[in-house]
PDB file of N, CA and C in Angstrom:
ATOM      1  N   UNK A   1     110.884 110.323 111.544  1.00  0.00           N
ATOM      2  CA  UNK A   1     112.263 110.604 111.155  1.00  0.00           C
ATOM      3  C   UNK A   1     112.308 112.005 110.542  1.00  0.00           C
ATOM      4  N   UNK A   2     113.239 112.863 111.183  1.00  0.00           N
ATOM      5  CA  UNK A   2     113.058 114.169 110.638  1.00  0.00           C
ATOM      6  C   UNK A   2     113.723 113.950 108.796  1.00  0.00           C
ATOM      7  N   UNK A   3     113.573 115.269 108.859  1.00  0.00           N
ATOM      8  CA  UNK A   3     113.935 114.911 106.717  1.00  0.00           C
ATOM      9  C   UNK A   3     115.346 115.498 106.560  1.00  0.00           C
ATOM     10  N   UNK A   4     116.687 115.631 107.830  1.00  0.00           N
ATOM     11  CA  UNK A   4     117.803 115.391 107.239  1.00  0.00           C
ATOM     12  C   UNK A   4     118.550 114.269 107.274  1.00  0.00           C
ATOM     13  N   UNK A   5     117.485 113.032 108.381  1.00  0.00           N
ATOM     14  CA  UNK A   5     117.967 111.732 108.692  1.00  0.00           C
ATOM     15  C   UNK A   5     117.411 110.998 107.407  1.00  0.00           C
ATOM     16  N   UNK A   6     116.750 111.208 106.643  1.00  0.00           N
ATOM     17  CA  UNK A   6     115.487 110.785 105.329  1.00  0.00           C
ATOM     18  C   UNK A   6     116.354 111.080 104.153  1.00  0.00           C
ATOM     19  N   UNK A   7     116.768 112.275 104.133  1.00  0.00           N
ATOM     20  CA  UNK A   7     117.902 112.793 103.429  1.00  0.00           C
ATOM     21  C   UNK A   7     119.608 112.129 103.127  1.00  0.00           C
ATOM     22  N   UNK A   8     120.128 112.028 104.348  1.00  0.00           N
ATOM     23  CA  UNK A   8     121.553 111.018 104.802  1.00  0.00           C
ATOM     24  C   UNK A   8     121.147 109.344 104.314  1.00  0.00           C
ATOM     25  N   UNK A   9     119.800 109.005 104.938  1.00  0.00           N
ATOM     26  CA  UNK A   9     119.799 107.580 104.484  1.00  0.00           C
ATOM     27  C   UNK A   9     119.761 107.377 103.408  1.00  0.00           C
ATOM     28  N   UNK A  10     118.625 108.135 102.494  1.00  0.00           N
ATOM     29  CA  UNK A  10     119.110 108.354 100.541  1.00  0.00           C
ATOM     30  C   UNK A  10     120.211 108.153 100.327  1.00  0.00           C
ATOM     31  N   UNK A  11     120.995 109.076 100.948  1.00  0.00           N
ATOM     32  CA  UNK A  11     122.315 109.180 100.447  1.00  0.00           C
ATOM     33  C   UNK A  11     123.340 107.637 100.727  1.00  0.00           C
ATOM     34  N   UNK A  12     123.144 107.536 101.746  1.00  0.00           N
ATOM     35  CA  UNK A  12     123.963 105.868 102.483  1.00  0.00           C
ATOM     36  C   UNK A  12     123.540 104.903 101.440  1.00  0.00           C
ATOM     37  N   UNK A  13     121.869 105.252 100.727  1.00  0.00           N
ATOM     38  CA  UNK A  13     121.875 103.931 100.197  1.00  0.00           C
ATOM     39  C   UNK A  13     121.569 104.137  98.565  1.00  0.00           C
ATOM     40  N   UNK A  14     122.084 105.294  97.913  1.00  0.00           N
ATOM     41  CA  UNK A  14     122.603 105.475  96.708  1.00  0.00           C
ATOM     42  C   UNK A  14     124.260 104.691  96.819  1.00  0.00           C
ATOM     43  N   UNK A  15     125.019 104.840  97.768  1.00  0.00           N
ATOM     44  CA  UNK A  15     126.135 104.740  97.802  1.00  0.00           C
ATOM     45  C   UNK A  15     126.346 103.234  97.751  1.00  0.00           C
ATOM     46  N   UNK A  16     125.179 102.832  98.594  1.00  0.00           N
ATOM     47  CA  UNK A  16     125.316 101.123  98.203  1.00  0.00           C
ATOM     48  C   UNK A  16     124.863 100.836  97.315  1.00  0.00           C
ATOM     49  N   UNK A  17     123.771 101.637  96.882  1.00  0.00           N
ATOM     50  CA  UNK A  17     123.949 100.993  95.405  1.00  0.00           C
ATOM     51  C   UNK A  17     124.946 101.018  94.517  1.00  0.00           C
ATOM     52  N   UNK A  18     125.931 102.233  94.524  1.00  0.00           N
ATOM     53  CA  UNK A  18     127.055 102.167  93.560  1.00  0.00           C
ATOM     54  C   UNK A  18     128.497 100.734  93.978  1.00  0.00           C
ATOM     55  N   UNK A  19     127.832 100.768  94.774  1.00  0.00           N
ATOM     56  CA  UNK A  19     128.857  99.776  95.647  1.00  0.00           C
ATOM     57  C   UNK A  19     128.451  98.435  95.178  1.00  0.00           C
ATOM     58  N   UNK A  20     126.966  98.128  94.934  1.00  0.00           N
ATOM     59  CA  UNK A  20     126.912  96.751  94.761  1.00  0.00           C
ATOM     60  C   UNK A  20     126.613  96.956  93.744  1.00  0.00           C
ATOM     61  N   UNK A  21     127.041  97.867  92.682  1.00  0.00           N
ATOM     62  CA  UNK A  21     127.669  97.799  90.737  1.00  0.00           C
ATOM     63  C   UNK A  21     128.450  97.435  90.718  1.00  0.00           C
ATOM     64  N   UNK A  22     129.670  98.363  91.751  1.00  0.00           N
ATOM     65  CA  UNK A  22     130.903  97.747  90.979  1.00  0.00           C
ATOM     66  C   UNK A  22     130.863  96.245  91.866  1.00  0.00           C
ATOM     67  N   UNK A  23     130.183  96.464  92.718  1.00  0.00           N
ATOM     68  CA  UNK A  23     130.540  94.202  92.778  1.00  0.00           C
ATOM     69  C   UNK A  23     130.606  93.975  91.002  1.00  0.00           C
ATOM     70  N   UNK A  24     129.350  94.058  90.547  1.00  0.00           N
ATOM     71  CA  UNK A  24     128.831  93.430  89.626  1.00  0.00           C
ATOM     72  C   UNK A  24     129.755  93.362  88.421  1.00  0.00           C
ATOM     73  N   UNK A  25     130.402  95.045  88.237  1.00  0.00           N
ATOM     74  CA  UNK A  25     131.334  95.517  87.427  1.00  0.00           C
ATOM     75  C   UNK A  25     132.648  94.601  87.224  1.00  0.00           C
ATOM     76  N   UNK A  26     133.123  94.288  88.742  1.00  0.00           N
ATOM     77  CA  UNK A  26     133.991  93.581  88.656  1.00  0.00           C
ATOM     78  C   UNK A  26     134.328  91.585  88.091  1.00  0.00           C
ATOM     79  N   UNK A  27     132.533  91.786  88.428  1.00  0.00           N
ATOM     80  CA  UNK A  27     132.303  89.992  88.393  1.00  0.00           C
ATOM     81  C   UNK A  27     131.932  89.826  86.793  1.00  0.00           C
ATOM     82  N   UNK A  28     131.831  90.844  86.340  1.00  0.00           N
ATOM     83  CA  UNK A  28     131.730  90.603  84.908  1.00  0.00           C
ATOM     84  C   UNK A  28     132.451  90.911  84.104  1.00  0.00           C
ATOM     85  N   UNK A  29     133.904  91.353  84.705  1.00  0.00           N
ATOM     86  CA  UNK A  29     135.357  91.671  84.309  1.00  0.00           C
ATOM     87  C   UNK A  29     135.212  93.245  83.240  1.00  0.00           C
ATOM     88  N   UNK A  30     134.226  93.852  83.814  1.00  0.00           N
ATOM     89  CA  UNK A  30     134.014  95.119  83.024  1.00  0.00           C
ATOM     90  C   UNK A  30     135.182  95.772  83.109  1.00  0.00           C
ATOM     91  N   UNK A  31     135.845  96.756  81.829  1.00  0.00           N
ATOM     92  CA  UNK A  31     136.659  97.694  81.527  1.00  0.00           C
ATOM     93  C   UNK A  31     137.536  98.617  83.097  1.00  0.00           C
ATOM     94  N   UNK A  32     138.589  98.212  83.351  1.00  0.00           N
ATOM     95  CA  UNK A  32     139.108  99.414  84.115  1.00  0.00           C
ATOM     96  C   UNK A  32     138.909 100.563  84.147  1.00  0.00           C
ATOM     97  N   UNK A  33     138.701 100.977  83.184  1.00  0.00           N
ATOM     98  CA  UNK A  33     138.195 102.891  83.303  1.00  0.00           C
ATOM     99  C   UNK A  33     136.701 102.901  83.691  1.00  0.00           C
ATOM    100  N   UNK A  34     135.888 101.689  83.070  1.00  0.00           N
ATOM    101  CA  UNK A  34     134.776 102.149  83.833  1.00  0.00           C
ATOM    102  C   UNK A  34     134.726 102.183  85.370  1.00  0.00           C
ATOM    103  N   UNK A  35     135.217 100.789  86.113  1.00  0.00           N
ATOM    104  CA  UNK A  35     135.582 100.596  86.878  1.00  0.00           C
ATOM    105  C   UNK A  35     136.235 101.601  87.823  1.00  0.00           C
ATOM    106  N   UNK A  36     137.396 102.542  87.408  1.00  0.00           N
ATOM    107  CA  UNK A  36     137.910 103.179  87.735  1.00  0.00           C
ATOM    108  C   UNK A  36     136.780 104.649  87.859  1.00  0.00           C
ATOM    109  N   UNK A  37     136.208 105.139  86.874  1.00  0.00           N
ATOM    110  CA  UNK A  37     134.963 105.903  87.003  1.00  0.00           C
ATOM    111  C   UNK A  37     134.130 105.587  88.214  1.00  0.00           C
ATOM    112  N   UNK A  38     133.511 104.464  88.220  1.00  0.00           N
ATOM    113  CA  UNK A  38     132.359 104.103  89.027  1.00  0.00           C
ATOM    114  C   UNK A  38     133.282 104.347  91.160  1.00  0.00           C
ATOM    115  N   UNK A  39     134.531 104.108  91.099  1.00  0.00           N
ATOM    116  CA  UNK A  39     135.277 104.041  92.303  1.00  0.00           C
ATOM    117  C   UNK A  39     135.497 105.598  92.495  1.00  0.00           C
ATOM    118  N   UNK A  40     135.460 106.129  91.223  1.00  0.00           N
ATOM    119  CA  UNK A  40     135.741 108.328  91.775  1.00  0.00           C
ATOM    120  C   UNK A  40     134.445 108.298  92.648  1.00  0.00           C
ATOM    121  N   UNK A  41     133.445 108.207  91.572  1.00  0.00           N
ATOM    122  CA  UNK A  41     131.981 108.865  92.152  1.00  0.00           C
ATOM    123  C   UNK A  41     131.293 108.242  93.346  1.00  0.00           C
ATOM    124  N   UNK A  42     131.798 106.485  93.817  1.00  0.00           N
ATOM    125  CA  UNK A  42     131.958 106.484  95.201  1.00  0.00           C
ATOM    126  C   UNK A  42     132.220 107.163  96.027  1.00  0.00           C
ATOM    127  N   UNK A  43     133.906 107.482  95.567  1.00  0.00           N
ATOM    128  CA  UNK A  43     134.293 108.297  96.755  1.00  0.00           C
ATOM    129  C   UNK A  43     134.177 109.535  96.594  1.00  0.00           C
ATOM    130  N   UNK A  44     133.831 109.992  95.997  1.00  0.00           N
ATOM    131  CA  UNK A  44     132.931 111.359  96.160  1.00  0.00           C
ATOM    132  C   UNK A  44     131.567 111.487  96.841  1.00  0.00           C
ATOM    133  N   UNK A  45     130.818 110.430  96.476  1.00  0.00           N
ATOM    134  CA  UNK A  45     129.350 110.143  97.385  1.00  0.00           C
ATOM    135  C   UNK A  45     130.021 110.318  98.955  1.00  0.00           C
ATOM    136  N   UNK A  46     131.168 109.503  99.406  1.00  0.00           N
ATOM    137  CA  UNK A  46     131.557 109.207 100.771  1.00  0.00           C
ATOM    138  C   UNK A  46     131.866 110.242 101.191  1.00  0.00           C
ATOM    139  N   UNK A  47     132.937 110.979 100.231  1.00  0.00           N
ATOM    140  CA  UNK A  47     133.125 112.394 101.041  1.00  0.00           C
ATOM    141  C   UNK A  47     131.917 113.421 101.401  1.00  0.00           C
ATOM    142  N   UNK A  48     131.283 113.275 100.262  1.00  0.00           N
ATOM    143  CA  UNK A  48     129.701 114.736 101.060  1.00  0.00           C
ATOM    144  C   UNK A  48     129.313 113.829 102.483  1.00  0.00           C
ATOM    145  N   UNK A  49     129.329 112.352 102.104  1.00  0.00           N
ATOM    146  CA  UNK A  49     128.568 112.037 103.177  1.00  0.00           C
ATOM    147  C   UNK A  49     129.036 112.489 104.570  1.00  0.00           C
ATOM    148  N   UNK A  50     130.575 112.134 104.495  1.00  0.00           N
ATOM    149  CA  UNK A  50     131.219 112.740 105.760  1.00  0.00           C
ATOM    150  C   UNK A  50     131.106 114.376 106.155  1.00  0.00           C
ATOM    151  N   UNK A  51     131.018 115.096 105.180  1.00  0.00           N
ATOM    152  CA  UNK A  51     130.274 116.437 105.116  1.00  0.00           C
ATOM    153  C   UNK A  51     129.503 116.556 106.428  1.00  0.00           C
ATOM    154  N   UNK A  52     128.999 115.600 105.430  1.00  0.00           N
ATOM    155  CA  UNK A  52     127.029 115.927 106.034  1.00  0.00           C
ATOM    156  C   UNK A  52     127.225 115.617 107.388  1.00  0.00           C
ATOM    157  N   UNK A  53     127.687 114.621 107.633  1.00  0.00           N
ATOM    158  CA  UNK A  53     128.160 113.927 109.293  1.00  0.00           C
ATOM    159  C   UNK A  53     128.701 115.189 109.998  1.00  0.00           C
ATOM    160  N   UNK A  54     129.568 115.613 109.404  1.00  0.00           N
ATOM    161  CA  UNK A  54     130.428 116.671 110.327  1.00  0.00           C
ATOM    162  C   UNK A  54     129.582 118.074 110.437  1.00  0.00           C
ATOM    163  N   UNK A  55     128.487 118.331 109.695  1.00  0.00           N
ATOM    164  CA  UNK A  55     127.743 119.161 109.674  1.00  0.00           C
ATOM    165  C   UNK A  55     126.556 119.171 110.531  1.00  0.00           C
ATOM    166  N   UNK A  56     126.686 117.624 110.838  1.00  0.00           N
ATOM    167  CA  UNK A  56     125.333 117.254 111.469  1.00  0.00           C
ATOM    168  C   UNK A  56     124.987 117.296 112.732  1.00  0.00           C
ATOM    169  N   UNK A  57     126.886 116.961 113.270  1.00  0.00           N
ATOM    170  CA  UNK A  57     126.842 116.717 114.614  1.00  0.00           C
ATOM    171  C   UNK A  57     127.575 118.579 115.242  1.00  0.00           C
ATOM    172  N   UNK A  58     128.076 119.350 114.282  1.00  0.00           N
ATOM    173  CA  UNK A  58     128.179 120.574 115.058  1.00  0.00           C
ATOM    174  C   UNK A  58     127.053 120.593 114.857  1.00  0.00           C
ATOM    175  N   UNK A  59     126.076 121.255 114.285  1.00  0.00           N
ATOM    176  CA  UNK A  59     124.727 121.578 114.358  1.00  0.00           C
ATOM    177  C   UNK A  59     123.824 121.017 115.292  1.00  0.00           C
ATOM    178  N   UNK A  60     123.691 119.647 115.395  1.00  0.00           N
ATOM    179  CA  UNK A  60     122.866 119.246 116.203  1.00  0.00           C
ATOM    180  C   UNK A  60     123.621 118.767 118.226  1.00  0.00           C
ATOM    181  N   UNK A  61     124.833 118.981 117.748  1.00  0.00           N
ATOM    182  CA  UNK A  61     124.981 118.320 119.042  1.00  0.00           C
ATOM    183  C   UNK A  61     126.021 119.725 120.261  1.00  0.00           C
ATOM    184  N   UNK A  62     126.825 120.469 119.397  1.00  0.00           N
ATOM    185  CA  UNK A  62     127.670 121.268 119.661  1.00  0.00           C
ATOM    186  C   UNK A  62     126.766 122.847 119.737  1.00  0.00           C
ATOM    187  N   UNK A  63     125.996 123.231 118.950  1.00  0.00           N
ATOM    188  CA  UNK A  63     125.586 124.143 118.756  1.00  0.00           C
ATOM    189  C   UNK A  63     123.846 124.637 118.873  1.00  0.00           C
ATOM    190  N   UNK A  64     123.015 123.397 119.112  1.00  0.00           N
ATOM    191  CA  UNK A  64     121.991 123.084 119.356  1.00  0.00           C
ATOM    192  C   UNK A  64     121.530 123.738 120.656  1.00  0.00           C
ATOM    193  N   UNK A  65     120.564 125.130 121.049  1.00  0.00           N
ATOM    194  CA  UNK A  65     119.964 125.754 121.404  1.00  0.00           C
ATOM    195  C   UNK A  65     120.696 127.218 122.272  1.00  0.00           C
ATOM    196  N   UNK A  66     122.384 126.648 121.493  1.00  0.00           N
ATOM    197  CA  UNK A  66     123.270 127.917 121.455  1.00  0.00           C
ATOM    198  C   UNK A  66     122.896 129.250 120.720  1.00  0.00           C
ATOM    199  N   UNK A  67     122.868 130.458 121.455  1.00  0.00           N
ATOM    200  CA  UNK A  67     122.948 131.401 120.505  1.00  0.00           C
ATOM    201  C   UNK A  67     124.797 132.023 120.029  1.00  0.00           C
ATOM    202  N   UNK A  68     124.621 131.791 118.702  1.00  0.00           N
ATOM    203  CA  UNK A  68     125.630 131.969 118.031  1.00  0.00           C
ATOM    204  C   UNK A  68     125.907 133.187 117.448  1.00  0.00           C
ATOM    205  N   UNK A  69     126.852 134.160 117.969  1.00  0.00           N
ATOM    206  CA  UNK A  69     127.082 135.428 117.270  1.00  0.00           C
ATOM    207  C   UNK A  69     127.116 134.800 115.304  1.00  0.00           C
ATOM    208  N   UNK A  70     127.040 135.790 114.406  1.00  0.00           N
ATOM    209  CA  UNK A  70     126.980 135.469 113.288  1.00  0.00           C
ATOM    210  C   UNK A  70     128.312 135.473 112.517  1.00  0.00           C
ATOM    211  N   UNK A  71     129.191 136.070 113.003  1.00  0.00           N
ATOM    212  CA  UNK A  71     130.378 135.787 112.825  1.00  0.00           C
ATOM    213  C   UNK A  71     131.363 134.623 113.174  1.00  0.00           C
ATOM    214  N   UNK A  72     130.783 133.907 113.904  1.00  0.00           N
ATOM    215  CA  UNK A  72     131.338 132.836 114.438  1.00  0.00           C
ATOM    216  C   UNK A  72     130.598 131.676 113.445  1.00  0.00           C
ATOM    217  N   UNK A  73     129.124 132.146 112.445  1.00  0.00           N
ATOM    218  CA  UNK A  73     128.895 130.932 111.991  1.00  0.00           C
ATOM    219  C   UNK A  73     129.330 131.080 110.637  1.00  0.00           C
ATOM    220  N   UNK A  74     129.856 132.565 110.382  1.00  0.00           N
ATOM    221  CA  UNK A  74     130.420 132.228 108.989  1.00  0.00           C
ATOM    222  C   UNK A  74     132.001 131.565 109.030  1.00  0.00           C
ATOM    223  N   UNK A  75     132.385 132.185 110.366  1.00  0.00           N
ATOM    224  CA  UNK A  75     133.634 130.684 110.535  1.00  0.00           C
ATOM    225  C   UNK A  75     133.429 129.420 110.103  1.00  0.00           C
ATOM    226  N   UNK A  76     132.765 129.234 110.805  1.00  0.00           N
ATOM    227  CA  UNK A  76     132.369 127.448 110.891  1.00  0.00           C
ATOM    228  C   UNK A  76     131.974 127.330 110.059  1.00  0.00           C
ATOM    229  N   UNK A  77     131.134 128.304 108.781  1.00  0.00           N
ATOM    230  CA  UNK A  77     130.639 127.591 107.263  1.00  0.00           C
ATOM    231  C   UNK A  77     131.884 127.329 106.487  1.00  0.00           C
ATOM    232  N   UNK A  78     132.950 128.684 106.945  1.00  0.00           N
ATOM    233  CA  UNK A  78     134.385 128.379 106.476  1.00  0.00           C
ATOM    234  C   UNK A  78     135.008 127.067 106.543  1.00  0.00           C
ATOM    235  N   UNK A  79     134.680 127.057 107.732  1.00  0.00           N
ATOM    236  CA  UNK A  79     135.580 125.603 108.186  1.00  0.00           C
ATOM    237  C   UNK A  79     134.977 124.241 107.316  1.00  0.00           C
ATOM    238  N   UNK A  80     133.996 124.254 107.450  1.00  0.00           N
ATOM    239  CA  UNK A  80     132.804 122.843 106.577  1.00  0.00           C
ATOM    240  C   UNK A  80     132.825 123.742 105.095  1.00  0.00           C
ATOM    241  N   UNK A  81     133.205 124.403 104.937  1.00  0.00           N
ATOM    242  CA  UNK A  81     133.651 124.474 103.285  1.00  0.00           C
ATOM    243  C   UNK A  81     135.434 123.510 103.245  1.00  0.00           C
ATOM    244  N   UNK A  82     135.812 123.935 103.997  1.00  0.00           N
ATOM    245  CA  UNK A  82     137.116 123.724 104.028  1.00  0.00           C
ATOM    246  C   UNK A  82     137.358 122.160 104.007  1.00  0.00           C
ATOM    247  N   UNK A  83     136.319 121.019 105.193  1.00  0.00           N
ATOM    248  CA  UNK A  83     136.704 120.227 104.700  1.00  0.00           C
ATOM    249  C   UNK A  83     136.219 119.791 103.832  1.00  0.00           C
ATOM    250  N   UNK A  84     135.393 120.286 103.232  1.00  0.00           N
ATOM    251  CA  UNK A  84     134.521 119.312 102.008  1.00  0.00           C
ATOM    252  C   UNK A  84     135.635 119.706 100.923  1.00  0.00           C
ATOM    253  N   UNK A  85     136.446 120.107 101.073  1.00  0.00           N
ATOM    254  CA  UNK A  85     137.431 119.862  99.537  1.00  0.00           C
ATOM    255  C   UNK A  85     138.211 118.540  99.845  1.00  0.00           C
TER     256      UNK A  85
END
């Protein structure tokens, strides 16, 4: 397994772990704000992840043994800055 698929799966399964807290969070009727905390930094984990996805597949599937003028890749860093907000 190369080490950005080693990398993504870390990441998939930090996310379940935050995921099967707040199970826990919820089954033990923990505080709304924590609750509410623990559901940001989910979806913040989800969004890089989709990042990373959208980064993964121009790179590996769109652009993969293309030669790319260099101006065209500071576009596209533009663009994957752009959606990661």
């Amino acid at each position: 397994m190369n080490e950005r698929r080693k990398e993504t799966l870390a990441h998939v399964k930090r996310i379940q772990g935050q995921i099967d807290t707040l199970v826990k969070y919820i089954e033990e009727g923990k505080d709304c704000s924590d609750i509410a905390m623990l559901t940001t930094s989910i979806a913040k984990s989800f969004d890089t992840l989709r990042f990373r996805t959208l980064e993964g597949f121009i790179l590996n599937h769109l652009l993969k043994g293309k030669k790319v003028p260099e101006e065209k890749i500071k576009a596209l860093n533009s663009l994957i800055s752009l959606y990661k907000k």
